[in-house]
N, C-alpha and C. Protein backbone atom coordinates (compact mmCIF):
# COMPACT_ATOMS: atom_id res chain seq x y z
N UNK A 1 -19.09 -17.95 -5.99
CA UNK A 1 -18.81 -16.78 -5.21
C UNK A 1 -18.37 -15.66 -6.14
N UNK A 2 -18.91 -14.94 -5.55
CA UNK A 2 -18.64 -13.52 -6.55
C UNK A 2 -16.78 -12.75 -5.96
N UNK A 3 -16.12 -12.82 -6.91
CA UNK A 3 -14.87 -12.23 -6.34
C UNK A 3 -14.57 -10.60 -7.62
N UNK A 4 -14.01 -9.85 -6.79
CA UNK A 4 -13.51 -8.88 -7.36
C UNK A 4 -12.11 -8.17 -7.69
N UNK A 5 -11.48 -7.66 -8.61
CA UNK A 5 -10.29 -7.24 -8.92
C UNK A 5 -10.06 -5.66 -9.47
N UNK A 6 -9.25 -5.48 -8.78
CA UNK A 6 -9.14 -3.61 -9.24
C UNK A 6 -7.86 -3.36 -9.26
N UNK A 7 -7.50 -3.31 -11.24
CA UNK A 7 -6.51 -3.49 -11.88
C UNK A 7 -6.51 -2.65 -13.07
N UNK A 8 -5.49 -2.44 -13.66
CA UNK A 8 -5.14 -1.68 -14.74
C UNK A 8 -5.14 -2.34 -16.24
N UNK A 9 -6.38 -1.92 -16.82
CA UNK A 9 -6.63 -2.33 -18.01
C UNK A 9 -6.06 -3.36 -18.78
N UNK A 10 -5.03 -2.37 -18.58
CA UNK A 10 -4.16 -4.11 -19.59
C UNK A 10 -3.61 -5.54 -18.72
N UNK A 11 -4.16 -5.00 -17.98
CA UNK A 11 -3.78 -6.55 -17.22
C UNK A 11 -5.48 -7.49 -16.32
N UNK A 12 -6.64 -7.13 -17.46
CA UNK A 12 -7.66 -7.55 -16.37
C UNK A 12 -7.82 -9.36 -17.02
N UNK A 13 -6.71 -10.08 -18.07
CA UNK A 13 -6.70 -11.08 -17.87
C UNK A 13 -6.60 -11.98 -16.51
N UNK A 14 -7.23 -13.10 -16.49
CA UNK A 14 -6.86 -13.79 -15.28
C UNK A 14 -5.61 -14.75 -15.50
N UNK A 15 -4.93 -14.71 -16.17
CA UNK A 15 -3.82 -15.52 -16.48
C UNK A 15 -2.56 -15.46 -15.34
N UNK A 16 -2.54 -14.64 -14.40
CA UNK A 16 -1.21 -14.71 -13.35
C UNK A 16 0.01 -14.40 -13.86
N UNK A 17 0.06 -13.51 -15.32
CA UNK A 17 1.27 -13.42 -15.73
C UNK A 17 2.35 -12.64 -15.01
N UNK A 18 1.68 -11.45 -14.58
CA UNK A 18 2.54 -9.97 -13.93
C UNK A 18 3.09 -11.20 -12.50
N UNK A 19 2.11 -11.79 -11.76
CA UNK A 19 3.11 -12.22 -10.74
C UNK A 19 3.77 -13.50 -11.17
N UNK A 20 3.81 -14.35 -12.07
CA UNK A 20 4.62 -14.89 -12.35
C UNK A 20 6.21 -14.59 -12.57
N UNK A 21 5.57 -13.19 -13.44
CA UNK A 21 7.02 -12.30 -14.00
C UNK A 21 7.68 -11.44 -12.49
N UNK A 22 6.82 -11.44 -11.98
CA UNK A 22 7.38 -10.08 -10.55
C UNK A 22 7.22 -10.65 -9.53
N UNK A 23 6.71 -11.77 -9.40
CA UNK A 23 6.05 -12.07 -8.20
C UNK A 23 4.83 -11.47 -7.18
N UNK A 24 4.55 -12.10 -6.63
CA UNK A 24 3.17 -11.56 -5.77
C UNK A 24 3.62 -11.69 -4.40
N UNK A 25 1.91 -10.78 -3.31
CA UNK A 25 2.94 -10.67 -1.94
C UNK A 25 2.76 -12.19 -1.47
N UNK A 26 2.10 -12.72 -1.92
CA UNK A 26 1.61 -14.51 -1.36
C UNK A 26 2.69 -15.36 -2.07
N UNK A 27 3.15 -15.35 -3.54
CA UNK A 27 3.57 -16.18 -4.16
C UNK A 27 5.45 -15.34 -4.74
N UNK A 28 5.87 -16.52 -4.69
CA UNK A 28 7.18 -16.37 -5.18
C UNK A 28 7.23 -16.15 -7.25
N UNK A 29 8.71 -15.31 -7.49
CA UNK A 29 8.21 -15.02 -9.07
C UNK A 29 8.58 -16.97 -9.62
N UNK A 30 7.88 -16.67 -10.82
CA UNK A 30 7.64 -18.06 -11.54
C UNK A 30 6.54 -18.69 -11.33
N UNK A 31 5.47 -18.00 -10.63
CA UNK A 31 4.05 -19.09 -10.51
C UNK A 31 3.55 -18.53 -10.43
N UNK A 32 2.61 -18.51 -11.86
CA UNK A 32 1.44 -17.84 -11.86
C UNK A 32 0.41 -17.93 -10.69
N UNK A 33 -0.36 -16.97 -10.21
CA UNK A 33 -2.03 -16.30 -9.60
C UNK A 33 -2.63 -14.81 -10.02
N UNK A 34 -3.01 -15.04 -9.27
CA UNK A 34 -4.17 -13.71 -9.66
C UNK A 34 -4.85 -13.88 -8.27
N UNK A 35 -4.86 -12.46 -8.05
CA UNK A 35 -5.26 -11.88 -6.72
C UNK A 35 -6.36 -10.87 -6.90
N UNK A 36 -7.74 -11.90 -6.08
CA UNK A 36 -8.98 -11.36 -5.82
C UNK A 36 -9.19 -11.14 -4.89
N UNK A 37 -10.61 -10.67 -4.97
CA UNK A 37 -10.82 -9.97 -3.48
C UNK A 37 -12.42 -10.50 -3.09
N UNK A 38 -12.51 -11.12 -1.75
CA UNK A 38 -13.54 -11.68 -1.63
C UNK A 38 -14.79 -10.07 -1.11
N UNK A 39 -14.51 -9.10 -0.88
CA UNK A 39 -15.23 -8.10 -0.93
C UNK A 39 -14.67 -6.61 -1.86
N UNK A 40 -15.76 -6.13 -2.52
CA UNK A 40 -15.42 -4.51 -3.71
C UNK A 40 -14.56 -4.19 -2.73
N UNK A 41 -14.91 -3.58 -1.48
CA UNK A 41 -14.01 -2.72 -0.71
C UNK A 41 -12.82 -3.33 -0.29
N UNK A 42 -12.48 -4.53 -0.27
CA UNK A 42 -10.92 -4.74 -0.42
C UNK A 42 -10.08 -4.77 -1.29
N UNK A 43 -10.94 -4.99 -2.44
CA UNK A 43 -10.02 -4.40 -3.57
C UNK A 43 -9.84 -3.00 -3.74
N UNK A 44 -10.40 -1.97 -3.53
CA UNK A 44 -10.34 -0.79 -3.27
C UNK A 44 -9.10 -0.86 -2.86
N UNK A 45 -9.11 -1.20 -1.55
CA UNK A 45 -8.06 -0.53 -0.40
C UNK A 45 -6.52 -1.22 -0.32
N UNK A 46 -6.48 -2.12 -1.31
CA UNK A 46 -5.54 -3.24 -1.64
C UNK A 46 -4.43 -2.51 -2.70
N UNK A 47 -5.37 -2.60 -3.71
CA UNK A 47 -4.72 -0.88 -4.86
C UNK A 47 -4.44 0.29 -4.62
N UNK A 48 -5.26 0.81 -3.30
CA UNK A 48 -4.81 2.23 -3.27
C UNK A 48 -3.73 2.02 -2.58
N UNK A 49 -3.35 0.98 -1.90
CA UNK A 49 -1.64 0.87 -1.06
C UNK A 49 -0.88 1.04 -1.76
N UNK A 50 -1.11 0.84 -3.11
CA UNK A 50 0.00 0.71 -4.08
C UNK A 50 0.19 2.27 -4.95
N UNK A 51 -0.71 2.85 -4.67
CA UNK A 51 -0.95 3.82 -5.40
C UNK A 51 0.06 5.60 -5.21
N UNK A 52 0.48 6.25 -5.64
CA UNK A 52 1.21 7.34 -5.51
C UNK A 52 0.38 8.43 -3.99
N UNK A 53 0.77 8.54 -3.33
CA UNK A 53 0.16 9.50 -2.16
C UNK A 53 -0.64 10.80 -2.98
N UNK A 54 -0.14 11.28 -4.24
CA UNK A 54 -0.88 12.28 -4.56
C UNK A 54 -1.52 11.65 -5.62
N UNK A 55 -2.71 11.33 -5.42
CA UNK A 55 -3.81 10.35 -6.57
C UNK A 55 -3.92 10.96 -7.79
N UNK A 56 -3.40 12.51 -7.82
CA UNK A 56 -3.43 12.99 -9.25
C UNK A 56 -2.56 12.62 -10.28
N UNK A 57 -1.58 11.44 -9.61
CA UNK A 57 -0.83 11.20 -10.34
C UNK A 57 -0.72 9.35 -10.73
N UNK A 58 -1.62 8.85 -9.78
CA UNK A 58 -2.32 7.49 -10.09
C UNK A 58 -2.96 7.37 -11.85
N UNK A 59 -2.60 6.16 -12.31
CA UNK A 59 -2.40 5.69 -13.89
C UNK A 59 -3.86 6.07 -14.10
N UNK A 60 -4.50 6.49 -15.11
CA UNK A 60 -6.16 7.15 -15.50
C UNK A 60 -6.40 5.55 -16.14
N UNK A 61 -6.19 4.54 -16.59
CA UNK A 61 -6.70 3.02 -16.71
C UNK A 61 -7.31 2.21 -15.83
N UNK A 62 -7.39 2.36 -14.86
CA UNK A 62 -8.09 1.90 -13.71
C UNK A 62 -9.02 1.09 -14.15
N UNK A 63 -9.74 -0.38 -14.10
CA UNK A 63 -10.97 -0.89 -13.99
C UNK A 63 -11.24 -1.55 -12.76
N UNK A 64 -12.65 -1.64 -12.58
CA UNK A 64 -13.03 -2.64 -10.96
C UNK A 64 -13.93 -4.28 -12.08
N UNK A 65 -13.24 -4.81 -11.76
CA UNK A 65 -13.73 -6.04 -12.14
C UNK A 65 -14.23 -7.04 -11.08
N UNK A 66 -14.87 -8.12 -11.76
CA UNK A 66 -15.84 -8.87 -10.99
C UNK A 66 -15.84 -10.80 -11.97
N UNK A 67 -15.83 -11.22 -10.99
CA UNK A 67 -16.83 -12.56 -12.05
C UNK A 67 -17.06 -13.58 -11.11
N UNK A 68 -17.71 -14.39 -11.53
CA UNK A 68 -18.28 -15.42 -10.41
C UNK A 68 -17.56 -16.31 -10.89
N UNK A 69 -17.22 -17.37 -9.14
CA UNK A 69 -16.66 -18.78 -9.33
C UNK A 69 -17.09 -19.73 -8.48
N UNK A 70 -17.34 -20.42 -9.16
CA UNK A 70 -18.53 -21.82 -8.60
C UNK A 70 -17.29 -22.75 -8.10
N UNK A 71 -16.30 -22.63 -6.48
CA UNK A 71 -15.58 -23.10 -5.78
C UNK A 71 -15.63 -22.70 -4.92
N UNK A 72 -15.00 -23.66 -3.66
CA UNK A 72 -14.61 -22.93 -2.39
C UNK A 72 -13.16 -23.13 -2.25
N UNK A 73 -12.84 -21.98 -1.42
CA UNK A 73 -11.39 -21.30 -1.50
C UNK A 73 -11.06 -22.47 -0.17
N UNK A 74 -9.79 -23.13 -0.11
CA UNK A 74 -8.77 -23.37 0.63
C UNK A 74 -8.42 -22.82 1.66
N UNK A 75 -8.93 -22.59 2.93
CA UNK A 75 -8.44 -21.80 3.86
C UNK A 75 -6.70 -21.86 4.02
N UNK A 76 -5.73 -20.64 3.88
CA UNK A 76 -4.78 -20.85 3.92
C UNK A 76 -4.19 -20.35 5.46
N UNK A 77 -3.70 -21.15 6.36
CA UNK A 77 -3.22 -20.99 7.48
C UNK A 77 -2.13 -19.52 7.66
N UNK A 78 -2.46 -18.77 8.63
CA UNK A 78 -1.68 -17.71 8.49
C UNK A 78 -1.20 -17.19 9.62
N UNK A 79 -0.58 -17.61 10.64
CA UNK A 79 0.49 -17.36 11.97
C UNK A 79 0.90 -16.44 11.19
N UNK A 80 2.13 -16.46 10.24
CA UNK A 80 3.10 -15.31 9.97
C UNK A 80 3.47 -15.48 8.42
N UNK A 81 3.86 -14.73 7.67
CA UNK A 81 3.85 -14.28 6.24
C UNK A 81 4.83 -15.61 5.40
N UNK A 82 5.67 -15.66 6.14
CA UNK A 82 6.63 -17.12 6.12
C UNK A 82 5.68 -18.43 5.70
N UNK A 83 5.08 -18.29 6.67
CA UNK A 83 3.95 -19.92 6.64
C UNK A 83 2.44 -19.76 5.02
N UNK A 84 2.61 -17.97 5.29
CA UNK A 84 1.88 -18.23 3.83
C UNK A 84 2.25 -18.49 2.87
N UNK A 85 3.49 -17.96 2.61
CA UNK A 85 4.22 -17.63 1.47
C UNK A 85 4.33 -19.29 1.10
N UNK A 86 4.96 -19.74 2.30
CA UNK A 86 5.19 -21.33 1.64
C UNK A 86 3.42 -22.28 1.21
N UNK A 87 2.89 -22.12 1.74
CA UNK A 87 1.57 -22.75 1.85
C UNK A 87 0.78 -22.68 0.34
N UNK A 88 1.13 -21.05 0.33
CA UNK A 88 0.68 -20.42 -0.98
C UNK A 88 1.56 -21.03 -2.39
N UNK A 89 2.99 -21.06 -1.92
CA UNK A 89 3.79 -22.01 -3.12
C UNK A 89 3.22 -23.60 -3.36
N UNK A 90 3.49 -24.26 -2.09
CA UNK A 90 3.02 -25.54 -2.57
C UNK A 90 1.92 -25.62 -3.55
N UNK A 91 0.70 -25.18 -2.76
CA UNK A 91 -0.59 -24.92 -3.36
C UNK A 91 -0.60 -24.94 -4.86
N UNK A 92 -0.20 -23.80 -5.16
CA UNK A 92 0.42 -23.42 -6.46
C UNK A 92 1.19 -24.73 -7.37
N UNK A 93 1.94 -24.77 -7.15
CA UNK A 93 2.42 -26.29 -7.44
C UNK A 93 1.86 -27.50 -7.58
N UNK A 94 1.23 -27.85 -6.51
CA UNK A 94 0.83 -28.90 -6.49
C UNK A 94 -0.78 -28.99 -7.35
N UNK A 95 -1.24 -27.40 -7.31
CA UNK A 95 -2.40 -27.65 -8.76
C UNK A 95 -4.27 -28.31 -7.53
N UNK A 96 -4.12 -28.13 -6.29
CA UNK A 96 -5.46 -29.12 -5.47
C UNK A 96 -6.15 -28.18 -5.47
N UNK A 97 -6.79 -27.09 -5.94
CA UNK A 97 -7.64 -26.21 -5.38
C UNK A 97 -7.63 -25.27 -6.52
N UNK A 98 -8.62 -24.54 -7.26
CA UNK A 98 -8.77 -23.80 -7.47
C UNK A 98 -8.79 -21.84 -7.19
N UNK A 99 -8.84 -22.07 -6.01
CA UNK A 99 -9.07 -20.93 -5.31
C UNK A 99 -8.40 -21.45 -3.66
N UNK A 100 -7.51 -20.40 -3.41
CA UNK A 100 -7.46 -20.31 -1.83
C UNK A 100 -7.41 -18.88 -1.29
N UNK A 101 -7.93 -18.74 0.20
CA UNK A 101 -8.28 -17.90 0.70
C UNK A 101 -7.62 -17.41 1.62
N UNK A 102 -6.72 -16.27 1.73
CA UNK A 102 -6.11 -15.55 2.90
C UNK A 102 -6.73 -14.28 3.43
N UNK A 103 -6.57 -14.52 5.23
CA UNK A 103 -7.32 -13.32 5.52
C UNK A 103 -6.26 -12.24 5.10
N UNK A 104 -7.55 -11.06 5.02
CA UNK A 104 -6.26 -9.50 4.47
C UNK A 104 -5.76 -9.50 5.86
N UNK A 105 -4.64 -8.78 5.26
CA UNK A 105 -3.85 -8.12 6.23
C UNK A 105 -4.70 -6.44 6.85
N UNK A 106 -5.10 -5.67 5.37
CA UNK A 106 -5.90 -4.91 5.19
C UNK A 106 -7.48 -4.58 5.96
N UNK A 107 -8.08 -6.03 5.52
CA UNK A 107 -9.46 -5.63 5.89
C UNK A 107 -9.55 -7.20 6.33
N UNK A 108 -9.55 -7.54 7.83
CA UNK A 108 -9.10 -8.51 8.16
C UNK A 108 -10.42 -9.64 8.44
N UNK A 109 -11.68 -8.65 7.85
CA UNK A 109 -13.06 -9.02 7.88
C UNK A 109 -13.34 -9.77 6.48
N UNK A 110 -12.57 -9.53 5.68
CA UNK A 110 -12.59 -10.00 4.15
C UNK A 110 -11.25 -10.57 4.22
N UNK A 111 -11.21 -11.65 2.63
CA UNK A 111 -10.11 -12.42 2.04
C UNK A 111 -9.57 -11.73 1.06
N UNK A 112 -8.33 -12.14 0.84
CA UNK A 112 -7.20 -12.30 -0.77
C UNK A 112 -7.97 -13.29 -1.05
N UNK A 113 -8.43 -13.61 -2.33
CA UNK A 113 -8.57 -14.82 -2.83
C UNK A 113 -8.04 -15.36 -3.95
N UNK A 114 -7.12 -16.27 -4.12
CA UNK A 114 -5.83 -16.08 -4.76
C UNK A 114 -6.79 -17.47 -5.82
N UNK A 115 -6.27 -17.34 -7.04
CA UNK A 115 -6.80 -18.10 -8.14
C UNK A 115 -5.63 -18.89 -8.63
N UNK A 116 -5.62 -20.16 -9.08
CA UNK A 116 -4.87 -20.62 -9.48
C UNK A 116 -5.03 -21.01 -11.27
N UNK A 117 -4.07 -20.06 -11.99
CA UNK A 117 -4.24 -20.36 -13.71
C UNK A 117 -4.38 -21.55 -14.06
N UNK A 118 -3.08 -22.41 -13.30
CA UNK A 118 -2.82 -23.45 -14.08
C UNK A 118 -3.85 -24.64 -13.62
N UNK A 119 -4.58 -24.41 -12.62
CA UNK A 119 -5.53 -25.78 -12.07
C UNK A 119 -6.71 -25.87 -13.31
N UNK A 120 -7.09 -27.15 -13.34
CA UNK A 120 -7.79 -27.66 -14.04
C UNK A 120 -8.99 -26.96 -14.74
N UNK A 121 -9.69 -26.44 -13.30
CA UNK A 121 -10.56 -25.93 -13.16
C UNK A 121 -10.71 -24.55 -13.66
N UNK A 122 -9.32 -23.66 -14.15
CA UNK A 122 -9.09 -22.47 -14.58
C UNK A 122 -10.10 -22.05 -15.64
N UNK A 123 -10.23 -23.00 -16.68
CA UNK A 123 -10.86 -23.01 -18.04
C UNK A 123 -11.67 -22.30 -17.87
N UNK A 124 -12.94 -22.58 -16.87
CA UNK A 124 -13.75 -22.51 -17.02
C UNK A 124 -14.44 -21.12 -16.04
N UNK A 125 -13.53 -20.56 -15.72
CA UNK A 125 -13.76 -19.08 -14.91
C UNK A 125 -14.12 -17.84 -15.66
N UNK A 126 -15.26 -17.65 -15.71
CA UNK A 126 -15.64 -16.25 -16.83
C UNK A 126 -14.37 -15.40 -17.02
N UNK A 127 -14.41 -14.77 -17.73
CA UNK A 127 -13.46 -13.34 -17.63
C UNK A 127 -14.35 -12.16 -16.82
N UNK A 128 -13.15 -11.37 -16.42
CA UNK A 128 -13.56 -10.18 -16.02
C UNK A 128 -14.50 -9.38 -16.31
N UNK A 129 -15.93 -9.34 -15.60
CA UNK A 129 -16.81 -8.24 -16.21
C UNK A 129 -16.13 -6.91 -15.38
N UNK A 130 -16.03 -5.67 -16.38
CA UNK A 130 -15.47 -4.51 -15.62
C UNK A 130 -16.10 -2.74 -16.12
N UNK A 131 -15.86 -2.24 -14.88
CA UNK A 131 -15.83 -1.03 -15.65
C UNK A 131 -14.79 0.46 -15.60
N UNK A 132 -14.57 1.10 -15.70
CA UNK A 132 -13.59 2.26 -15.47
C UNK A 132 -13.96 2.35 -13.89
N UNK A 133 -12.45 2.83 -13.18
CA UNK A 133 -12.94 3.17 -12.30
C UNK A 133 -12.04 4.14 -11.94
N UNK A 134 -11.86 5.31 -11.46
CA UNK A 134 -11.35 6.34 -10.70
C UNK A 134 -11.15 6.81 -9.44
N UNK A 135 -9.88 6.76 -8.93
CA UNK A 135 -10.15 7.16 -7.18
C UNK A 135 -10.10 8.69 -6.89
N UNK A 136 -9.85 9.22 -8.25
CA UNK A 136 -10.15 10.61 -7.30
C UNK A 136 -11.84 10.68 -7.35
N UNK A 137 -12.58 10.14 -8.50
CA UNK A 137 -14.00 10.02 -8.13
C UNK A 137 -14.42 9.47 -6.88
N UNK A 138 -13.65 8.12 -6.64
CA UNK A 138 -14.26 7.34 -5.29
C UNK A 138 -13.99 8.22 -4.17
N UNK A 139 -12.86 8.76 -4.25
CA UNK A 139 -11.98 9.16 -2.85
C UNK A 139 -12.52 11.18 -2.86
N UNK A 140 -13.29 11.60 -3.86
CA UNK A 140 -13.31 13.27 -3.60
C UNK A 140 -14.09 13.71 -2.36
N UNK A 141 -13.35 14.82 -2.22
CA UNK A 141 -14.18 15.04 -0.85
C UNK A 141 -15.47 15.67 -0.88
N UNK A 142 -16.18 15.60 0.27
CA UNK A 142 -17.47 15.67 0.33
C UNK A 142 -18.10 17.28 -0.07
N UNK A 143 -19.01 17.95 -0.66
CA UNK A 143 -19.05 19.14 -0.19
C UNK A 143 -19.43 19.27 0.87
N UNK A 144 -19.67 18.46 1.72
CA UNK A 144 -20.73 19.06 2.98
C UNK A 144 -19.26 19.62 3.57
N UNK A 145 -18.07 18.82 3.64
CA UNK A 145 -16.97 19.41 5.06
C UNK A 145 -16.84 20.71 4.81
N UNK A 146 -16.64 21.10 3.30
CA UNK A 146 -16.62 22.64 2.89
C UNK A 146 -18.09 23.50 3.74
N UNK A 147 -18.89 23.02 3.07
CA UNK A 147 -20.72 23.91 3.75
C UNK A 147 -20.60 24.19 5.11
N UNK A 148 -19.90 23.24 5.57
CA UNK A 148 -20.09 23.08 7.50
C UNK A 148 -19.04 23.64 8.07
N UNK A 149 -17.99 23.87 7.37
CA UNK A 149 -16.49 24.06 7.98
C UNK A 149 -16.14 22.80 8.73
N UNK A 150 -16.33 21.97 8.31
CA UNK A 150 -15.64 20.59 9.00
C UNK A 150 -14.24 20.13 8.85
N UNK A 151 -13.52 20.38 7.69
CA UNK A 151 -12.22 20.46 7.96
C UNK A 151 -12.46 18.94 6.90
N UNK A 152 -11.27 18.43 7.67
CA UNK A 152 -10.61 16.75 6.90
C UNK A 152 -11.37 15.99 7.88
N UNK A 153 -12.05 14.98 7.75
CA UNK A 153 -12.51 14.00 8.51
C UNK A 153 -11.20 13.03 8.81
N UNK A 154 -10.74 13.29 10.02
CA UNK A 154 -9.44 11.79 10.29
C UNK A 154 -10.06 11.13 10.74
N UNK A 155 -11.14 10.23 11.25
CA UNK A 155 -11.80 9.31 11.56
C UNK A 155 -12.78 8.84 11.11
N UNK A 156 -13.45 7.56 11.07
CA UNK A 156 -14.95 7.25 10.96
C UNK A 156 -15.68 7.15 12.41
């Protein structure tokens, strides 16, 4: 399966270090993952949550990364954030899966797909193919709203 990540240069290792050190929203700090995205556009929209409201001031390092992994993800049960969080620890711990899968909160049509460093199976996960990526490029506005007088689009 093809999974994707949209992260800041110096961190497009898959090693799980930053949430080991800080923790993640799935995992408690001290255990390594790495958080993919089973579709481009959720990683998009995953990062820009995190991102400063005025994008001119979002970090210029940006990459969108990608790599394929020959597993299937763990469906992780998700009533309420509680039941992931723990589900997501064991997991972690206990090392059975390579990959498990939470629906977004975000884009509830796509997964988190959370990687596990330390499983067996880690070795052998390409690295990140990537390239620069920019949201005031992704996100500029259209000329047409200017041509037309259309204003801000608040809807799709």
């Amino acid at each position: 399966m093809k999974l994707w990540r949209l992260t800041r240069a110096p961190f497009v290792a898959l090693d799980g270090k930053g949430a080991e050190l800080h923790g993640a929203r799935y995992a408690p700090p001290g255990l390594p993952v790495v958080s993919l995205a089973s579709e481009v556009g959720l990683a998009v929209l995953v990062a820009l949550r995190y991102q400063p409201q005025d994008l001119a001031q979002a970090p210029g390092d940006f990459v969108l990364g990608w790599t394929e992994v020959d597993a299937v993800p763990v469906r992780v049960p998700d009533p309420d954030e509680n039941t992931i969080r723990a589900f997501v620890g064991e997991w972690l711990e206990t090392r059975r899966s390579l990959l498990a899968a939470v629906r977004s909160k975000v884009l509830p049509e796509a997964d988190v797909v959370l990687l596990n460093p330390h499983h067996p199976d880690a070795a052998s996960v390409c690295p990140l193919t990537y390239r620069p990526f920019s949201f005031a490029d992704c996100l500029h506005r259209p000329p047409m709203l200017d041509r037309y007088g259309l204003g801000t689009i608040t809807s799709l």
